[in-house]
C-alpha atoms as a PDB file:
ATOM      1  CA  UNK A   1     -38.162  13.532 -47.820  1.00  0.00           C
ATOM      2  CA  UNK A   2     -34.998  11.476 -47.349  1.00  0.00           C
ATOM      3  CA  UNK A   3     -32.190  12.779 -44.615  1.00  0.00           C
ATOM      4  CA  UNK A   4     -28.848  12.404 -44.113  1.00  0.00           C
ATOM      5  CA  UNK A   5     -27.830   8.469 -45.032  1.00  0.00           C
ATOM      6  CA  UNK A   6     -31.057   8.223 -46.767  1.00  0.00           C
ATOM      7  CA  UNK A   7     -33.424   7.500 -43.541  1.00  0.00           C
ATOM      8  CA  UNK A   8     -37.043   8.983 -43.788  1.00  0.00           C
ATOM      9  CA  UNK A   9     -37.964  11.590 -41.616  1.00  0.00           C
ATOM     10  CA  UNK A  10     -41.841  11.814 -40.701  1.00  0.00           C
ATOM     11  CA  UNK A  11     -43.277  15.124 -40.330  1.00  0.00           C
ATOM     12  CA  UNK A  12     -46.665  15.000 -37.765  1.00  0.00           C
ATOM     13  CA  UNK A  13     -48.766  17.189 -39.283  1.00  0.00           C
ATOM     14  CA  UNK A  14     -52.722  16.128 -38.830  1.00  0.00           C
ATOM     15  CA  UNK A  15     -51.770  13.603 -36.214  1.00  0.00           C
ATOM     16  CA  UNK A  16     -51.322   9.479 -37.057  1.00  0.00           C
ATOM     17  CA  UNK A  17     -53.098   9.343 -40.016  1.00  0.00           C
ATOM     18  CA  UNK A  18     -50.044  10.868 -41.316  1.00  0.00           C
ATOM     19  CA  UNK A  19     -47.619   9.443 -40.161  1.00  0.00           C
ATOM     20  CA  UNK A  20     -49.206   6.070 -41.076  1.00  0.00           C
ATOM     21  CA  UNK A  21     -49.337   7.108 -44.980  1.00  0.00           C
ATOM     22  CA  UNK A  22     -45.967   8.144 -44.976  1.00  0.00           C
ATOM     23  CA  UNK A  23     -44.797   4.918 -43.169  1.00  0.00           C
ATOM     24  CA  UNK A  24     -46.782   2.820 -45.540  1.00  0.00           C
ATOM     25  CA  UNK A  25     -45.758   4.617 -48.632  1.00  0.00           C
ATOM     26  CA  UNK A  26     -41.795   3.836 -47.394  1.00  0.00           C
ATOM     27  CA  UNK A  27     -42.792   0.107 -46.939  1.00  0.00           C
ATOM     28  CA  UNK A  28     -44.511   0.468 -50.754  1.00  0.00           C
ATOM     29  CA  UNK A  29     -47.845  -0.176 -49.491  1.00  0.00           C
ATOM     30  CA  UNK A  30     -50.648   0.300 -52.304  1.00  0.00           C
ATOM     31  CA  UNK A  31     -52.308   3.404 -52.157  1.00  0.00           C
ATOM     32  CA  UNK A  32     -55.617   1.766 -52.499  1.00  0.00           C
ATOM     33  CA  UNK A  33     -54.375  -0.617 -49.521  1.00  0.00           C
ATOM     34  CA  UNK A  34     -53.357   2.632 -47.089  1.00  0.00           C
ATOM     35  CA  UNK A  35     -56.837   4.688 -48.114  1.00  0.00           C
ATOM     36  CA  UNK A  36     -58.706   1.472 -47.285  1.00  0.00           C
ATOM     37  CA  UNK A  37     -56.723   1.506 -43.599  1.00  0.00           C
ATOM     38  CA  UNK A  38     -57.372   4.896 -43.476  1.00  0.00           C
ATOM     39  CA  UNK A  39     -61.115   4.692 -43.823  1.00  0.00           C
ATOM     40  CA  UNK A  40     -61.259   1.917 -41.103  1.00  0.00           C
ATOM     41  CA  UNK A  41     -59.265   4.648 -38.764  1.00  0.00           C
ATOM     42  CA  UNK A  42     -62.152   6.934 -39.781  1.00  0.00           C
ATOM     43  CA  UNK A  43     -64.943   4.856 -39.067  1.00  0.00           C
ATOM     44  CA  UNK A  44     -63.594   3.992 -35.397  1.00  0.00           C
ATOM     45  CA  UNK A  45     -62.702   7.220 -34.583  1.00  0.00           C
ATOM     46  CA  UNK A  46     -66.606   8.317 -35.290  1.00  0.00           C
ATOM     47  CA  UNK A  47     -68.086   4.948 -33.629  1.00  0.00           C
ATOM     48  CA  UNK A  48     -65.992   6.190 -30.237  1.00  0.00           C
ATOM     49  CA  UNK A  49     -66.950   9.121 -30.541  1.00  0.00           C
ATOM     50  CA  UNK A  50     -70.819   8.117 -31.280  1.00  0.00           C
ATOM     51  CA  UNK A  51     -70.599   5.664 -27.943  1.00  0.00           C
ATOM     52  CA  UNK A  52     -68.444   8.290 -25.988  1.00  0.00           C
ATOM     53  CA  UNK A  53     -71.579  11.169 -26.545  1.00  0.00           C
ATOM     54  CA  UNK A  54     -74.346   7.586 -25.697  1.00  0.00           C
ATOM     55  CA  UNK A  55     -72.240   7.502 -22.601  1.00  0.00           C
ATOM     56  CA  UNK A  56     -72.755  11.069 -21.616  1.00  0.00           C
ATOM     57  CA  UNK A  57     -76.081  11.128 -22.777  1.00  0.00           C
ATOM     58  CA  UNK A  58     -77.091   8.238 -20.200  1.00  0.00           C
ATOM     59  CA  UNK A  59     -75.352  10.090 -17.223  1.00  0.00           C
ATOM     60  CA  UNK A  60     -77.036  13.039 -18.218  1.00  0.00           C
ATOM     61  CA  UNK A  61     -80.480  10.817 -17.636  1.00  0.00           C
ATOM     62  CA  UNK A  62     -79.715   9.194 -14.751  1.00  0.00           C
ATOM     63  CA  UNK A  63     -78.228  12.168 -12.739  1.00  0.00           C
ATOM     64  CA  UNK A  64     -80.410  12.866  -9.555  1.00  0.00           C
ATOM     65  CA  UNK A  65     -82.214  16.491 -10.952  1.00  0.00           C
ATOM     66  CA  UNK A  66     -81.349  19.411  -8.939  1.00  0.00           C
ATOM     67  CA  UNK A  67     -83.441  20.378  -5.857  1.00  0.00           C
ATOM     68  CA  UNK A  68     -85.390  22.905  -7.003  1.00  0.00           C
ATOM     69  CA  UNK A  69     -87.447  26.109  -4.973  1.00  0.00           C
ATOM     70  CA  UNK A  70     -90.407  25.652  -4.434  1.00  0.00           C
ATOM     71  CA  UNK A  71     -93.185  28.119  -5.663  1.00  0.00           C
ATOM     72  CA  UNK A  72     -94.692  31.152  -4.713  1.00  0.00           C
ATOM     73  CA  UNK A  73     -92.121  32.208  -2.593  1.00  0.00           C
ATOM     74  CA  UNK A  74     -92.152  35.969  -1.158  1.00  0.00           C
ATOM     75  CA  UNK A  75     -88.758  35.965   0.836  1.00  0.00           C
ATOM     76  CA  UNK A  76     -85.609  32.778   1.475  1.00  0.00           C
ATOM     77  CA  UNK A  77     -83.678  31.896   3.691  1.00  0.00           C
ATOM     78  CA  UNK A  78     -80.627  29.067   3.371  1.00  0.00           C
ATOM     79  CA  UNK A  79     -79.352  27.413   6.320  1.00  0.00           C
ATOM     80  CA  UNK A  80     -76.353  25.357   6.009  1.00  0.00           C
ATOM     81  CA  UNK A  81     -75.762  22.330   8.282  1.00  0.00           C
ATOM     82  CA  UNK A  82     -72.084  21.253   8.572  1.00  0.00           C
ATOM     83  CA  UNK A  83     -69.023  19.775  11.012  1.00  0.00           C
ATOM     84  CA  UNK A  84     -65.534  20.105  11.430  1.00  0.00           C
ATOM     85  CA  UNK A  85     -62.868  18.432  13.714  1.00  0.00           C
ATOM     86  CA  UNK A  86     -63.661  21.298  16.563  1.00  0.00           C
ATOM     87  CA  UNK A  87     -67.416  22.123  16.157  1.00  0.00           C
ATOM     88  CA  UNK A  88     -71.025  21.699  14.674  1.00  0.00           C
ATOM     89  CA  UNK A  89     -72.524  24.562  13.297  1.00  0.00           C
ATOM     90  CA  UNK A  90     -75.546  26.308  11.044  1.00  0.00           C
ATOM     91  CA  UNK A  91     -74.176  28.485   8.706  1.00  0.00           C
ATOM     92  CA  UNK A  92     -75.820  31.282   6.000  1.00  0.00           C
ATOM     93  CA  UNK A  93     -74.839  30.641   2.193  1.00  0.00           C
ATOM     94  CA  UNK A  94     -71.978  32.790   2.689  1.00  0.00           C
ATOM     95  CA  UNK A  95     -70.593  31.087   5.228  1.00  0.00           C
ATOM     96  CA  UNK A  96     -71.483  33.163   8.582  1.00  0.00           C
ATOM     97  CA  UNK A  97     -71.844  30.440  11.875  1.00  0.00           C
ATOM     98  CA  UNK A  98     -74.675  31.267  14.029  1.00  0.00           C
ATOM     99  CA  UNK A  99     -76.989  33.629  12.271  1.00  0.00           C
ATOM    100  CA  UNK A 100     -78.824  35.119  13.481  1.00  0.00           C
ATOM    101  CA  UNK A 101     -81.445  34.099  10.242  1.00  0.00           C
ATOM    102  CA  UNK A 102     -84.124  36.189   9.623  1.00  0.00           C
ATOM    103  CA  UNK A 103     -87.651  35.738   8.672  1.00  0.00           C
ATOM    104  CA  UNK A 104     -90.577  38.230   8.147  1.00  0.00           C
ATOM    105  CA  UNK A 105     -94.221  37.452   9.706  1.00  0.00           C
ATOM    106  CA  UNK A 106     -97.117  37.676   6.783  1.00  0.00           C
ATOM    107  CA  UNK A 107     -94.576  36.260   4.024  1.00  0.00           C
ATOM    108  CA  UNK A 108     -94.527  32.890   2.335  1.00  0.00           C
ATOM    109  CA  UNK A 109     -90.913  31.987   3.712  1.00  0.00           C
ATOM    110  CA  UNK A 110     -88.817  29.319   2.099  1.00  0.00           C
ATOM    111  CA  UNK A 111     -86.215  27.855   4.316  1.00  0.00           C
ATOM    112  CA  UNK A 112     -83.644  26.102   2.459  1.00  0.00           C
ATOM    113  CA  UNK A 113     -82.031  23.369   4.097  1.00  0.00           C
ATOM    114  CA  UNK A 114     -78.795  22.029   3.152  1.00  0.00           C
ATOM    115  CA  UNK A 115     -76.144  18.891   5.194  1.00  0.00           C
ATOM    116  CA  UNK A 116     -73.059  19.882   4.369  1.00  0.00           C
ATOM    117  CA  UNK A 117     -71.365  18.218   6.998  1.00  0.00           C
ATOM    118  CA  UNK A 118     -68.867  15.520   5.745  1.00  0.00           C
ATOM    119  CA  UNK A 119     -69.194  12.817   8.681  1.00  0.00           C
ATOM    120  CA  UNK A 120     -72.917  13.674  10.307  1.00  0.00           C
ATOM    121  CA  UNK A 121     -76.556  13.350   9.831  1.00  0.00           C
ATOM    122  CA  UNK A 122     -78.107  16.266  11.656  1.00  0.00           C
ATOM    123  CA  UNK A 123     -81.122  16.931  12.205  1.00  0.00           C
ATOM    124  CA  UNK A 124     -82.952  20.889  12.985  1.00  0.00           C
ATOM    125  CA  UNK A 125     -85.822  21.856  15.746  1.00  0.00           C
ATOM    126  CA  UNK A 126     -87.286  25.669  15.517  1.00  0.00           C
ATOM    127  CA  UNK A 127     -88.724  26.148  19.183  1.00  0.00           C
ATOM    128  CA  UNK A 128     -88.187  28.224  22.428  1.00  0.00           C
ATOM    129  CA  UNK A 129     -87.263  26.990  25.924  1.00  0.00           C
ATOM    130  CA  UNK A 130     -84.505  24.328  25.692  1.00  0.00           C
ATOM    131  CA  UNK A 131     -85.579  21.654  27.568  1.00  0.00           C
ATOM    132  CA  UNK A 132     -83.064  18.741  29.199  1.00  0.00           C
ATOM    133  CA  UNK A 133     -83.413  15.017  29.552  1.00  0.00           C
ATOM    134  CA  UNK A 134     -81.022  13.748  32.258  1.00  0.00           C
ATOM    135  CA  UNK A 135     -79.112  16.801  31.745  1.00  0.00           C
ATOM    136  CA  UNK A 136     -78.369  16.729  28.375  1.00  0.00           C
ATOM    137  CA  UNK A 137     -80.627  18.996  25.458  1.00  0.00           C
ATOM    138  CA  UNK A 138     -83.646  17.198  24.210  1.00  0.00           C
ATOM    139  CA  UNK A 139     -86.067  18.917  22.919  1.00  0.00           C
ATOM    140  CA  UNK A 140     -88.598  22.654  23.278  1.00  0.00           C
ATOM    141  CA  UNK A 141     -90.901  23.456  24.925  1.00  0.00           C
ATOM    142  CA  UNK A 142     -92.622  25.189  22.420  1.00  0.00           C
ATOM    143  CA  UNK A 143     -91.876  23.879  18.829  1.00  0.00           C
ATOM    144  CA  UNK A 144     -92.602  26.272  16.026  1.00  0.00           C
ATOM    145  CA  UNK A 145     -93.983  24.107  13.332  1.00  0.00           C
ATOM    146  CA  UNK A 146     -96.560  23.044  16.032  1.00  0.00           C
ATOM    147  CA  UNK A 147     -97.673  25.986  15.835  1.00  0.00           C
ATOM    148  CA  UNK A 148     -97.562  26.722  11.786  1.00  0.00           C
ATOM    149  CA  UNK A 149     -98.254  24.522   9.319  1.00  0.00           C
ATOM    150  CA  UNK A 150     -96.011  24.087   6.841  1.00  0.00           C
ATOM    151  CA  UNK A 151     -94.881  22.418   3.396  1.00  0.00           C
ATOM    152  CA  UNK A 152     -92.128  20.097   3.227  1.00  0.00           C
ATOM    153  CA  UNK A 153     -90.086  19.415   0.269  1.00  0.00           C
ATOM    154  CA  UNK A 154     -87.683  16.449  -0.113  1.00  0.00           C
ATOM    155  CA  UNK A 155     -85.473  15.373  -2.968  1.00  0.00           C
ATOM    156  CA  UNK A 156     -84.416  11.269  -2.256  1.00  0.00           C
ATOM    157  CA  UNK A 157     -82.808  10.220  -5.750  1.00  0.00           C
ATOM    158  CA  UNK A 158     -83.657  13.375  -7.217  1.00  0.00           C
ATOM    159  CA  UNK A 159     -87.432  13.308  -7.110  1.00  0.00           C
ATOM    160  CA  UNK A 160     -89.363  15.849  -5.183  1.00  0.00           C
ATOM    161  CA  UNK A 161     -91.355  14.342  -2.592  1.00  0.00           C
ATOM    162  CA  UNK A 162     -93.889  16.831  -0.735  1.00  0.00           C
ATOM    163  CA  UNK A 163     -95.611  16.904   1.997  1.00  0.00           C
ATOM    164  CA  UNK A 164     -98.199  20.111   2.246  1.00  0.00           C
ATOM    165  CA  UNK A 165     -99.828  21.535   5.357  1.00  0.00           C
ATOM    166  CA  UNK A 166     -98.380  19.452   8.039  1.00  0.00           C
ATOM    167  CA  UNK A 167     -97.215  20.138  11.903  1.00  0.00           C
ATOM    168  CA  UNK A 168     -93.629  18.400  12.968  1.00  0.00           C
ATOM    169  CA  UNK A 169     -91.236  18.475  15.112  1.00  0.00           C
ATOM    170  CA  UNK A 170     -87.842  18.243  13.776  1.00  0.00           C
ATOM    171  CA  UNK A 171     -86.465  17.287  10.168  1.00  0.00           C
ATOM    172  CA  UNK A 172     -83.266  14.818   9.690  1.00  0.00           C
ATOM    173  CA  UNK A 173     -81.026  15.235   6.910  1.00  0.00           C
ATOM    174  CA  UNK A 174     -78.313  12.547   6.224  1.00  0.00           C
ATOM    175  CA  UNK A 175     -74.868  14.094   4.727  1.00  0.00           C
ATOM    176  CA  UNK A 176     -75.365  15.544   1.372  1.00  0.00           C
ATOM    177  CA  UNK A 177     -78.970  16.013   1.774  1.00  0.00           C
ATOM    178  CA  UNK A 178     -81.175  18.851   0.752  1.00  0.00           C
ATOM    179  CA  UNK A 179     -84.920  20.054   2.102  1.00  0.00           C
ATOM    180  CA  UNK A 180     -86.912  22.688   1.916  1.00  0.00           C
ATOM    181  CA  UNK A 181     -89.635  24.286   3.721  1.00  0.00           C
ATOM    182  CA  UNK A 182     -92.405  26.466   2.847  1.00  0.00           C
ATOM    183  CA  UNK A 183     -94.325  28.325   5.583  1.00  0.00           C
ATOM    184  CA  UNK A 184     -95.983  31.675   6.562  1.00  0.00           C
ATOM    185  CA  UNK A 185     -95.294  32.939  10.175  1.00  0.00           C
ATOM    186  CA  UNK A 186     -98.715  34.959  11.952  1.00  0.00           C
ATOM    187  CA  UNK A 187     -97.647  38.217  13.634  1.00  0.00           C
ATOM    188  CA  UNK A 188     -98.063  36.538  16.746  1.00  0.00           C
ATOM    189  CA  UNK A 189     -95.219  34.652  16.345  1.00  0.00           C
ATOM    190  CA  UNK A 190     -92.545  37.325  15.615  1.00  0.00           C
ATOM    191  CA  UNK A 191     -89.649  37.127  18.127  1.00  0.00           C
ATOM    192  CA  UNK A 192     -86.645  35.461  18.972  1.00  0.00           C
ATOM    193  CA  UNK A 193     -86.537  31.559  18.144  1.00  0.00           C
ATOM    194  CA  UNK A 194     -83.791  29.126  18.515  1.00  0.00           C
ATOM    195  CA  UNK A 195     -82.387  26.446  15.594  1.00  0.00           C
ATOM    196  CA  UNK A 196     -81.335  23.537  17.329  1.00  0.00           C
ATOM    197  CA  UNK A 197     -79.630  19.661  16.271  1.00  0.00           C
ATOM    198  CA  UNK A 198     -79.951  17.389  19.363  1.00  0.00           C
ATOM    199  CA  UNK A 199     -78.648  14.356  18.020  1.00  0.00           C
ATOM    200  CA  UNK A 200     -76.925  12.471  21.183  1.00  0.00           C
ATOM    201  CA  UNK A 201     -73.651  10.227  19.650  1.00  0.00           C
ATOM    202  CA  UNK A 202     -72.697   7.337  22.371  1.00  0.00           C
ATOM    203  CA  UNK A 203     -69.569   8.479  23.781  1.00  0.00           C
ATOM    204  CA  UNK A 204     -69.650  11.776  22.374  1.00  0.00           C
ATOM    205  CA  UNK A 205     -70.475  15.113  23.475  1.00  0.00           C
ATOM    206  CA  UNK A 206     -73.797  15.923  21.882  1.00  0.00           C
ATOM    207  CA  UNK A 207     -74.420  18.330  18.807  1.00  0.00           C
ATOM    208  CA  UNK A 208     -76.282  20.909  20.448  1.00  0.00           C
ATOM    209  CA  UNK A 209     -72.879  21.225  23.185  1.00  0.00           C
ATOM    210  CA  UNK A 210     -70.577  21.318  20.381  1.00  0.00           C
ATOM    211  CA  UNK A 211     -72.269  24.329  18.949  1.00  0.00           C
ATOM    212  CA  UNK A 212     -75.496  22.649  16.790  1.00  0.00           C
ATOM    213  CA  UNK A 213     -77.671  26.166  17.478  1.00  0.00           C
ATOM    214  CA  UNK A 214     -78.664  29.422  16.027  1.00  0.00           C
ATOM    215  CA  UNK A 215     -80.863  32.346  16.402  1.00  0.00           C
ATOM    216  CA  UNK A 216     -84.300  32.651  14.327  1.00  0.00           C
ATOM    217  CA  UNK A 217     -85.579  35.781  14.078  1.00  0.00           C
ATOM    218  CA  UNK A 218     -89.297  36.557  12.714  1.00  0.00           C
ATOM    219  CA  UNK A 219     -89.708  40.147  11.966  1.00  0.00           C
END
């Protein structure tokens, strides 16, 4: 369609495969010429695309999997390790600093843990009776998973790494890291425990002052 003076005016409809065939047909480009431009558009358009899904497909693949819960599981818990400017804490799912977390005796319990924090490792002890090494926290008295075995469940890259039945101390998760542990607690063991991170940093008031601790309950 000519305007005023005679100058074309292109019309964008369908994008610039349009606008190419009505610029070529106002230079007097062949039509056999233009379709054979227009099926080279075509064919690049569908090789990106082909490479751009290859692409996707590949980080699909090499993303670390999910952690994932373990089995067999008769009651959860998730505690959330994280830091601020002002404090350390362990948090619930929702959010809640503190706990107290909850656990009932004669249940397989899975305690999900979960680093949060954007500029620590931490690290968590389940015991009773606080004790100090030259004043500062250090470790319990009585540990908890010295008492109970317990699996362990670890995701480095992505791949579940367990370890079943065994007695430790403490578990250390670097930032972003996720763990999970799968226990039952004997009747003998309900009561009031304490969550604890004891990390000491050089300089630096340790975790455990700045708030690393929370109440365990088993029920």
């Amino acid at each position: 369609m000519l305007g005023r003076k005679g100058i074309m005016r292109l019309v964008l409809v369908g994008g610039v495969g349009l606008a190419l065939a009505l610029g070529a047909c106002a230079r007097g480009v062949s039509q056999t010429d233009f379709d054979a431009v227009k099926q080279q558009l075509s064919t690049k358009e569908q090789e990106a695309a082909a490479a751009k899904q290859q692409v996707t497909s590949l980080q699909a693949q090499l993303k670390p999997a999910a952690p994932q819960e373990p089995k067999r599981l008769e009651a959860k818990i998730t505690i959330v390790m994280g830091d601020t400017a002002t404090d350390m804490f362990y948090a619930t799912a929702e959010g809640v600093k503190g706990g107290p977390f909850r656990v009932p005796a004669g249940k397989t319990v899975g305690i999900h843990l979960v680093n949060k924090g954007p500029k620590e490792a931490h690290e968590v002890l389940f015991g009773q009776k606080m004790k100090l090494l030259d004043g500062k926290p250090d470790s319990f008295e009585v540990n908890l998973f010295e008492k109970v075995a317990a699996d362990v469940f670890v995701y480095p890259s992505g791949t579940k790494v367990e370890v079943g039945g065994g007695m430790f101390k403490e578990l250390e998760l670097e930032i972003g890291a996720e763990a999970w542990i799968r226990a039952t607690f004997p009747a003998e063991l309900k009561g009031e425990w304490e969550i604890a991170c004891v990390i000491q940093e050089p300089g630096e008031k340790g975790h455990y002052e700045q708030g690393m601790k929370a109440k365990l309950i088993i029920e």
